[in-house]
Structures are given as C-alpha cells and as structure tokens.
N, C-alpha and C. Protein backbone atom coordinates (compact mmCIF):
# COMPACT_ATOMS: atom_id res chain seq x y z
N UNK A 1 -42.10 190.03 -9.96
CA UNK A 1 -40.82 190.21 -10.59
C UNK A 1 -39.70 190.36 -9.58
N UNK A 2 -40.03 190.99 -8.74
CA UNK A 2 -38.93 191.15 -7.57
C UNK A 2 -38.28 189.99 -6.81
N UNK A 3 -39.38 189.07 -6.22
CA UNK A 3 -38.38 187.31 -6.20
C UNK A 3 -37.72 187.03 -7.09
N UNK A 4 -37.92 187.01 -8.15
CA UNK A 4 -37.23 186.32 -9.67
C UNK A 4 -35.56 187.27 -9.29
N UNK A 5 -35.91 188.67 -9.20
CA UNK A 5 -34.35 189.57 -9.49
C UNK A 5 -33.85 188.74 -8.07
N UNK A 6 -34.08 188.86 -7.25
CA UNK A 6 -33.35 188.71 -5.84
C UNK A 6 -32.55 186.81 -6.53
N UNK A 7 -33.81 186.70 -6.86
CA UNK A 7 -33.03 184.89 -6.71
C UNK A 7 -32.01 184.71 -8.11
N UNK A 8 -31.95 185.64 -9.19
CA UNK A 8 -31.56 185.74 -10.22
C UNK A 8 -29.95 186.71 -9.52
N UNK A 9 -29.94 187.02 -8.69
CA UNK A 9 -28.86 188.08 -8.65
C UNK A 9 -28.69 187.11 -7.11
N UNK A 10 -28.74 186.19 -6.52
CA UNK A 10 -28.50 185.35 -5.32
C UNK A 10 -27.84 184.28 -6.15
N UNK A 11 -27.93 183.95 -7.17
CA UNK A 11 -27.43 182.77 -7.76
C UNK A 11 -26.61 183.63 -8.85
N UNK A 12 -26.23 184.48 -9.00
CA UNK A 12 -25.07 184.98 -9.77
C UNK A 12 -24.13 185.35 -8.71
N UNK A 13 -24.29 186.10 -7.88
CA UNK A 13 -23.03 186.24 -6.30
C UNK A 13 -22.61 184.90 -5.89
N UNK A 14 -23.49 183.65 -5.73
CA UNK A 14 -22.92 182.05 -5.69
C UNK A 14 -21.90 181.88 -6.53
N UNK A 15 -22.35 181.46 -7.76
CA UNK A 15 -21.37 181.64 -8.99
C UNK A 15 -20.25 182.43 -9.12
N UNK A 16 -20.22 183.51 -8.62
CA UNK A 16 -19.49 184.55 -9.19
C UNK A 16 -18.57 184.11 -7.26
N UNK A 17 -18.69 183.44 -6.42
CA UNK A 17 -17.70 183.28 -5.62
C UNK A 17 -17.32 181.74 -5.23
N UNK A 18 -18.11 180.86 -6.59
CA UNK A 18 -17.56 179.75 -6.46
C UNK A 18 -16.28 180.02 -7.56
N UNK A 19 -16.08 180.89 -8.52
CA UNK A 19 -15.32 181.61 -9.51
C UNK A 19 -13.86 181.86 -8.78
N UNK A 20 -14.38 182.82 -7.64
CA UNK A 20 -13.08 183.41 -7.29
C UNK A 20 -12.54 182.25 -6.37
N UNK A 21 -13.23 181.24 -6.23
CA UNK A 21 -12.55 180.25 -5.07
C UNK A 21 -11.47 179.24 -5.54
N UNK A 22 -11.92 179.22 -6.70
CA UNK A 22 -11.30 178.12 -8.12
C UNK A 22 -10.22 179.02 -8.34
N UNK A 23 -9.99 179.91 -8.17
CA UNK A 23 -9.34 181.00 -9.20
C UNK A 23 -8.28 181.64 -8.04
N UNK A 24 -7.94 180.91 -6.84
CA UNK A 24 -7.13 181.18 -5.90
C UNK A 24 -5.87 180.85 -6.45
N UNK A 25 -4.73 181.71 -5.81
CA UNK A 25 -3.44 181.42 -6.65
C UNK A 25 -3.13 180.59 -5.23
N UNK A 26 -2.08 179.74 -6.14
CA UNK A 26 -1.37 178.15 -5.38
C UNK A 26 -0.25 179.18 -4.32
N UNK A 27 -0.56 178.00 -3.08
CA UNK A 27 -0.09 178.37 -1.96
C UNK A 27 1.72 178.12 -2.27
N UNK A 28 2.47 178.84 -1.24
CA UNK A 28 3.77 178.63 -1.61
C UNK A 28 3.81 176.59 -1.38
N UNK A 29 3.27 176.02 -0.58
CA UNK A 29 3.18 174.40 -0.28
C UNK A 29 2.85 174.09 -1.21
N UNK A 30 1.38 173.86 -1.63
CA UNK A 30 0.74 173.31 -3.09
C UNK A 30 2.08 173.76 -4.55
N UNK A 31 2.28 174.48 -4.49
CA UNK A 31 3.61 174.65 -5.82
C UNK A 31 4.54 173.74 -5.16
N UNK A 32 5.04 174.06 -3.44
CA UNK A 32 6.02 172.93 -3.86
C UNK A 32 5.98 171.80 -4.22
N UNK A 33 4.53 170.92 -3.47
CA UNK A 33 3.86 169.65 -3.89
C UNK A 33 4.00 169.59 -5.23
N UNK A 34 3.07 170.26 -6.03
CA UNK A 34 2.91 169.84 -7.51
C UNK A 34 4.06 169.97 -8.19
N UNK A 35 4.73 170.46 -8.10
CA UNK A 35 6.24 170.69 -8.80
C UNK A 35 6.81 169.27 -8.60
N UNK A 36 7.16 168.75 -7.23
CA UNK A 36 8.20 167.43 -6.60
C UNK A 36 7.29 166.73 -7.37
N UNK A 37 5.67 166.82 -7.39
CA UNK A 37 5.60 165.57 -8.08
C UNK A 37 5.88 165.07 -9.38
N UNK A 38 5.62 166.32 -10.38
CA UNK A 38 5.68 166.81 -11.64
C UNK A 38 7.32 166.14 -12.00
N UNK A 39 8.21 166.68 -11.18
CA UNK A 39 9.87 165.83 -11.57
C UNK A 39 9.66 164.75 -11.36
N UNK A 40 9.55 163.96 -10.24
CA UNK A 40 8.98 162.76 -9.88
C UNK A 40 8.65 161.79 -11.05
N UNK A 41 7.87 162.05 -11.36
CA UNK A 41 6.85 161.85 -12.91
C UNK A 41 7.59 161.48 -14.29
N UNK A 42 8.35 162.69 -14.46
CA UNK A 42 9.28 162.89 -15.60
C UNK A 42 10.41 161.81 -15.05
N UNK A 43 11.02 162.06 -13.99
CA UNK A 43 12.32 161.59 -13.85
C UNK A 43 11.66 159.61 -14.38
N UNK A 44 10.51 159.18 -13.91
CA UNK A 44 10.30 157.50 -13.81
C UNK A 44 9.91 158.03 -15.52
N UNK A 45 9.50 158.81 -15.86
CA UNK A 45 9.05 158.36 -18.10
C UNK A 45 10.38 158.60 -17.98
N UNK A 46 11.27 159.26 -17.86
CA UNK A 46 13.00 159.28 -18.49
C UNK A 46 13.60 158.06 -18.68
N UNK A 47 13.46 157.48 -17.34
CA UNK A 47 14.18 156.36 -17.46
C UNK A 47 13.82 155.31 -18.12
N UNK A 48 12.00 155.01 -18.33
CA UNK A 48 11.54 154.40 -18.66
C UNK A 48 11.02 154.06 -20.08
N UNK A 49 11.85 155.32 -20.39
CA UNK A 49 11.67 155.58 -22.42
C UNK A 49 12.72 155.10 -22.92
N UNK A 50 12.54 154.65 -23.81
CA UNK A 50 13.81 153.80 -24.60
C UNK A 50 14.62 154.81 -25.84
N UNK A 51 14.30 155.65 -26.34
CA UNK A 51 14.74 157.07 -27.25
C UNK A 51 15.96 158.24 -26.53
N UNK A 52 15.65 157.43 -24.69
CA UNK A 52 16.83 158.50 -24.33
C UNK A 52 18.34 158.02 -24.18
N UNK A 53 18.94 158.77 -24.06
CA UNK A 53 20.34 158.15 -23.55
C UNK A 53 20.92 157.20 -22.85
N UNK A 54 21.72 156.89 -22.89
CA UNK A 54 22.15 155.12 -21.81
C UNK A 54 22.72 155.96 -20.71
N UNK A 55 22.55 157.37 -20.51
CA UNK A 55 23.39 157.86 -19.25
C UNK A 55 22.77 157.85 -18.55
N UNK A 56 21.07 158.09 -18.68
CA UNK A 56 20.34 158.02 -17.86
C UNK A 56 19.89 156.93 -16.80
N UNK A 57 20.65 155.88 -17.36
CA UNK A 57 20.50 154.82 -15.93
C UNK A 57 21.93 155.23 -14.96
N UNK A 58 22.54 156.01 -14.97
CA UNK A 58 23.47 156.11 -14.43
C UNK A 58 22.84 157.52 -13.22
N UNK A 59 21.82 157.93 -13.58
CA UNK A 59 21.72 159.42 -12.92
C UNK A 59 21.23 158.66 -11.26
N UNK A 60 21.50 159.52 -10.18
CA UNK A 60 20.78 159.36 -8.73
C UNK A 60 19.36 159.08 -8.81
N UNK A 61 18.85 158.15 -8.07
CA UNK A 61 17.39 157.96 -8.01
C UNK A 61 17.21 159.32 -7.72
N UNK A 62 15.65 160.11 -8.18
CA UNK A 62 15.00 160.95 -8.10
C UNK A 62 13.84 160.74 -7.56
N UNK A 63 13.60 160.19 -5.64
CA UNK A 63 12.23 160.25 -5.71
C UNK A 63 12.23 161.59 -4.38
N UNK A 64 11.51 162.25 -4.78
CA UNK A 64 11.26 163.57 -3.83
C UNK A 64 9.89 163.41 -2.80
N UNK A 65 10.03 163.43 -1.32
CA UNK A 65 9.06 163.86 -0.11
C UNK A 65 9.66 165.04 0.31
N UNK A 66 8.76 166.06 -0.34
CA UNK A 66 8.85 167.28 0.44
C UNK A 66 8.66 167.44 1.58
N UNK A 67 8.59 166.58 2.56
CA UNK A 67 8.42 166.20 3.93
C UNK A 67 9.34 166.34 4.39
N UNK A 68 10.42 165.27 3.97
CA UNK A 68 11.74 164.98 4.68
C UNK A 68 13.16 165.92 3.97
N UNK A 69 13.45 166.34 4.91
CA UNK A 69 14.78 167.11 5.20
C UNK A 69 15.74 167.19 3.89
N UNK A 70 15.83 165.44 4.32
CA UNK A 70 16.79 165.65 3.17
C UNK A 70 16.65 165.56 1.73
N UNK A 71 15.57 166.18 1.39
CA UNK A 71 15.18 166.27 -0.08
C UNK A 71 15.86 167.55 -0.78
N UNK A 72 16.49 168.68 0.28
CA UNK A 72 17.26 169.14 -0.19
C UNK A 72 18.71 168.78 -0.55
N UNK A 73 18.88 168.00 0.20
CA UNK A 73 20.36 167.66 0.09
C UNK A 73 20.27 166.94 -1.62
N UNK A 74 19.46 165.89 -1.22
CA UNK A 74 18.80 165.16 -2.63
C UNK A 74 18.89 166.02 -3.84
N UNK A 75 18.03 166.91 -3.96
CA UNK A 75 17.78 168.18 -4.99
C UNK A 75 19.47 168.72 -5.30
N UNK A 76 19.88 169.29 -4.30
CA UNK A 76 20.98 169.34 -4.64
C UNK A 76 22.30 168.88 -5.87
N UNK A 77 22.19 167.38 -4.95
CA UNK A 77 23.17 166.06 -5.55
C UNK A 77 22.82 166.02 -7.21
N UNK A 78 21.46 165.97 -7.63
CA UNK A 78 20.64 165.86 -8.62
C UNK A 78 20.99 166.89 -9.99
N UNK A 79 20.91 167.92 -9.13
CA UNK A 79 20.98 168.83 -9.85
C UNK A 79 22.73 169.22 -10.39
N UNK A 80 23.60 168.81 -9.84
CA UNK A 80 24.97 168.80 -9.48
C UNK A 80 25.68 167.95 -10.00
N UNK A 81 24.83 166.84 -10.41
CA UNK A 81 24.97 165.43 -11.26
C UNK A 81 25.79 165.60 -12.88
N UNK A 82 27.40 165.45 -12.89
CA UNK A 82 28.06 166.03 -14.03
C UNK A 82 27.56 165.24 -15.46
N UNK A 83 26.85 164.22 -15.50
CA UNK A 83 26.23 163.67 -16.40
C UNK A 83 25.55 163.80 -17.16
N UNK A 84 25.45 163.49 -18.44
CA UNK A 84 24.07 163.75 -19.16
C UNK A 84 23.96 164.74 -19.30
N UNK A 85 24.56 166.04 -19.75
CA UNK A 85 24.38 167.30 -20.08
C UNK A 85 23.77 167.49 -21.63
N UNK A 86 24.23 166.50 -22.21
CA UNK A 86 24.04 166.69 -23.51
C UNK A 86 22.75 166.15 -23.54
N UNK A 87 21.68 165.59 -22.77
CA UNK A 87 20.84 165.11 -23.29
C UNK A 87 19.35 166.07 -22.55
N UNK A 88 18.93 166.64 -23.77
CA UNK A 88 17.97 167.86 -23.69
C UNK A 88 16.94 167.43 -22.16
N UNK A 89 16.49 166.22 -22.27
CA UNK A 89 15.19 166.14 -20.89
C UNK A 89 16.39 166.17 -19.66
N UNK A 90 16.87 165.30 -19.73
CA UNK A 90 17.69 165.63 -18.39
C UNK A 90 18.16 167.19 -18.50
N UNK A 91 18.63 167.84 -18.72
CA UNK A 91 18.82 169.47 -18.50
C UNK A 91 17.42 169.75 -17.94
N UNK A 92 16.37 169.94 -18.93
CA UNK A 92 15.22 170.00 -18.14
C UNK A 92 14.76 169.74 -16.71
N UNK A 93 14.92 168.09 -16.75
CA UNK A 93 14.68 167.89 -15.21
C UNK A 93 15.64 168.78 -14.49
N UNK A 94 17.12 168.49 -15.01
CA UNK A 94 17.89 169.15 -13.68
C UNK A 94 17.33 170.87 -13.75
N UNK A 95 16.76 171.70 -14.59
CA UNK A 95 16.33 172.68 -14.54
C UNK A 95 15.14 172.82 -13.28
N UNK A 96 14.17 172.08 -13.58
CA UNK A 96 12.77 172.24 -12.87
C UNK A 96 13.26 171.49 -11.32
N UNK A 97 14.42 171.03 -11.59
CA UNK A 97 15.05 170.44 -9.79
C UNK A 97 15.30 171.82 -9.02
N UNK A 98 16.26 172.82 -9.87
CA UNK A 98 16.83 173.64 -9.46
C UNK A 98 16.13 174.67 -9.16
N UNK A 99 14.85 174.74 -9.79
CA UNK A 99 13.64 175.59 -9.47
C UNK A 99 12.97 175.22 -7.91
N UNK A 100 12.55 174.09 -7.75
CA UNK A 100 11.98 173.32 -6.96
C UNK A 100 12.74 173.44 -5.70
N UNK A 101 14.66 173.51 -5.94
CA UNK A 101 15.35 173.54 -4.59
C UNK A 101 15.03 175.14 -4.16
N UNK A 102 15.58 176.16 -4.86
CA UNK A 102 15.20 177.38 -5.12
C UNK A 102 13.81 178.18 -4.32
N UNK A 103 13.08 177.26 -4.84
CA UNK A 103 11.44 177.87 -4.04
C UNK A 103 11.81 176.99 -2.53
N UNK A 104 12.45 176.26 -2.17
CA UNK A 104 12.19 175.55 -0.92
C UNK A 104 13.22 176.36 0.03
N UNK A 105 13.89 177.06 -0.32
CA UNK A 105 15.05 177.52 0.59
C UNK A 105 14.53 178.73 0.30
N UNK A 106 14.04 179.42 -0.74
CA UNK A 106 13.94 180.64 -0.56
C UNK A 106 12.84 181.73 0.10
N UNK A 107 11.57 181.24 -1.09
CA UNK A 107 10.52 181.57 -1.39
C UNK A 107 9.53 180.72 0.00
N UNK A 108 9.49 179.66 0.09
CA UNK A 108 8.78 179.28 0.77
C UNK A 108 9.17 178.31 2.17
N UNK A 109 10.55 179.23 2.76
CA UNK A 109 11.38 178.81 3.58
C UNK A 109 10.19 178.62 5.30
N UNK A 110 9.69 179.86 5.27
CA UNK A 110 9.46 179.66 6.34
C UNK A 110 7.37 178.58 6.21
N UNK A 111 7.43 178.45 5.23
CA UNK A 111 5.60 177.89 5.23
C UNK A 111 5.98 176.62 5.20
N UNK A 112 6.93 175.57 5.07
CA UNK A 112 7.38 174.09 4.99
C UNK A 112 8.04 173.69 6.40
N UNK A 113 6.99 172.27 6.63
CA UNK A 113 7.49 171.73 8.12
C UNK A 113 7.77 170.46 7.12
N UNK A 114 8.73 170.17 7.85
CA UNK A 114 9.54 168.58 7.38
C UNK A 114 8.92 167.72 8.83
N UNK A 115 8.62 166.74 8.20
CA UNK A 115 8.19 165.90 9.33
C UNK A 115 9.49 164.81 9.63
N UNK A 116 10.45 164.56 8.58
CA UNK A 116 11.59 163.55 8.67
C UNK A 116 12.56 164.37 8.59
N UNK A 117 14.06 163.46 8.41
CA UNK A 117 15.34 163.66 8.11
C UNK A 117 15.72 162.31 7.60
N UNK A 118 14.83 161.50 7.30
CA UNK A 118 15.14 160.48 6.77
C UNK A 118 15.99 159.95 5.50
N UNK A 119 17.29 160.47 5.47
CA UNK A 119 17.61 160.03 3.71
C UNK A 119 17.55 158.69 3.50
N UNK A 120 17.61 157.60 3.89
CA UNK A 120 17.30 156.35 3.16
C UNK A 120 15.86 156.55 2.81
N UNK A 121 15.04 157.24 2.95
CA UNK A 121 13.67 156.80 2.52
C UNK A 121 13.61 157.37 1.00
N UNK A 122 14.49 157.97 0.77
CA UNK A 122 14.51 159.25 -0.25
C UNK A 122 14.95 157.94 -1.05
N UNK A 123 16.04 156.96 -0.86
CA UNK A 123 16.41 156.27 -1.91
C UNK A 123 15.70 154.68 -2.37
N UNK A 124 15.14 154.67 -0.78
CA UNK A 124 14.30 153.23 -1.32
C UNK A 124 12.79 153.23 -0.98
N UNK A 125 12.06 154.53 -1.60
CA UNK A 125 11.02 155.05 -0.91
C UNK A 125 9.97 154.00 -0.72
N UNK A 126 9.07 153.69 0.55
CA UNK A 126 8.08 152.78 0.87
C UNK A 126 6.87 153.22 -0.23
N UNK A 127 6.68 152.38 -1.49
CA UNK A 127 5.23 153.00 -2.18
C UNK A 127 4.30 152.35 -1.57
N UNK A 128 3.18 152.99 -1.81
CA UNK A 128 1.59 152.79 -1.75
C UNK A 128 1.22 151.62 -2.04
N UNK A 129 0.57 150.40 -1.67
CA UNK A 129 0.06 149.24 -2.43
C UNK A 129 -0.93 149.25 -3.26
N UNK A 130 -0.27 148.53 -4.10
CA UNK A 130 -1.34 148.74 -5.60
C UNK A 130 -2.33 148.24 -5.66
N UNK A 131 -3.46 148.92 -5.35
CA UNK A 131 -4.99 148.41 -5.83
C UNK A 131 -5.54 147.32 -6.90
N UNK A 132 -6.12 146.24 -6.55
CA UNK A 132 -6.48 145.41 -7.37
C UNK A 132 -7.68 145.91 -7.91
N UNK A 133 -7.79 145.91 -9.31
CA UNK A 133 -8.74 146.30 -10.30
C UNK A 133 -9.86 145.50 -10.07
C-alpha cells in the first residue's frame, strides 16, 4: 500500500503544479502583447464590416508593434482622432487604445525594450507571407 500512496500523492503535487503554472498572472509584456493585438483585430473587423459607419474609412491606420517607439505616438493620434464619436465600436477601440497607451507609459514603463523608432512601418506594416494551404 505504501508505493501506491507515495505514487498517488507524487502525481497529485505534478498536477497540482502543472495547475499553478497555467494559473500564472500575465506579465506586464504579455498584456501589452495581447491587448495591441486584440485592437489590431477589432480595428481590421471595423473596417471590414459593412453595418458600421462611413467614418470609419476615414480613421488613421491602426496597426500596432509594440516594438517600435512610435506606437506611442500612434496610440496617441488614434485615440485623439475627433471622428466617429458617435459610433459605439470606435469609442470602444479608442477606449481599449487608451488603456493600452496607459499600461505602456505607466504600468509597464520600465519592462518594454523597443527594438525600432520606425514610424513608417507602423503605417505600411511588412506582413507575414501567407501560407499556401
């Protein structure tokens, strides 16, 4: 009986710290990541939905690298954008922008290295090549 408890209580301490490993709270980086991408996301369905406003082709491209420098300046402009107030998702986005600038200057000022200062990349960003199926 005594192998059985040891290996029965060896495989619950496994478990019980593959638990707490999953269960780590997001680094101040990982929030900023998932957040830029999360607007990112929204901002290309905004434009790309036909139910929203015609102002919305008028708003600043929105593509965010939390890498480069000037994604604050970007965030900024975005958020600052006198347009489209009346139309509920854009408030939103510009909400979760203003969050996103917010945690980068404030909260997680000193854990973020920018590898650029690039603002043209911000507006005609180089994508990924698309995988053939």
């Amino acid at each position: 009986k005594l192998p059985r408890k040891k290996m029965l209580l060896s495989l619950v301490a496994l478990l019980s710290a593959a638990l707490l490993a999953t269960a780590a709270p997001p680094t101040c980086y990982s929030r900023v990541l998932s957040l830029s991408k999360e607007i990112t996301e929204t901002f290309k369905e905004l434009q790309t939905s036909k139910a929203v406003d015609s102002c919305v082709e008028t708003l600043p491209r929105l593509y965010l690298d939390v890498h480069n420098y000037c994604v604050l300046a970007k965030l900024r402009d975005f958020v600052a954008y006198p347009r489209c107030e009346r139309v509920l998702e854009v408030s939103e986005l510009k909400e979760k922008a203003r969050s996103l600038y917010t945690i980068m200057i404030s909260y997680c000022r000193r854990d973020l290295v920018f590898l650029t200062d690039d603002c043209s990349a911000l507006e005609n960003p180089i994508l990924p090549p698309i995988e053939p199926s």
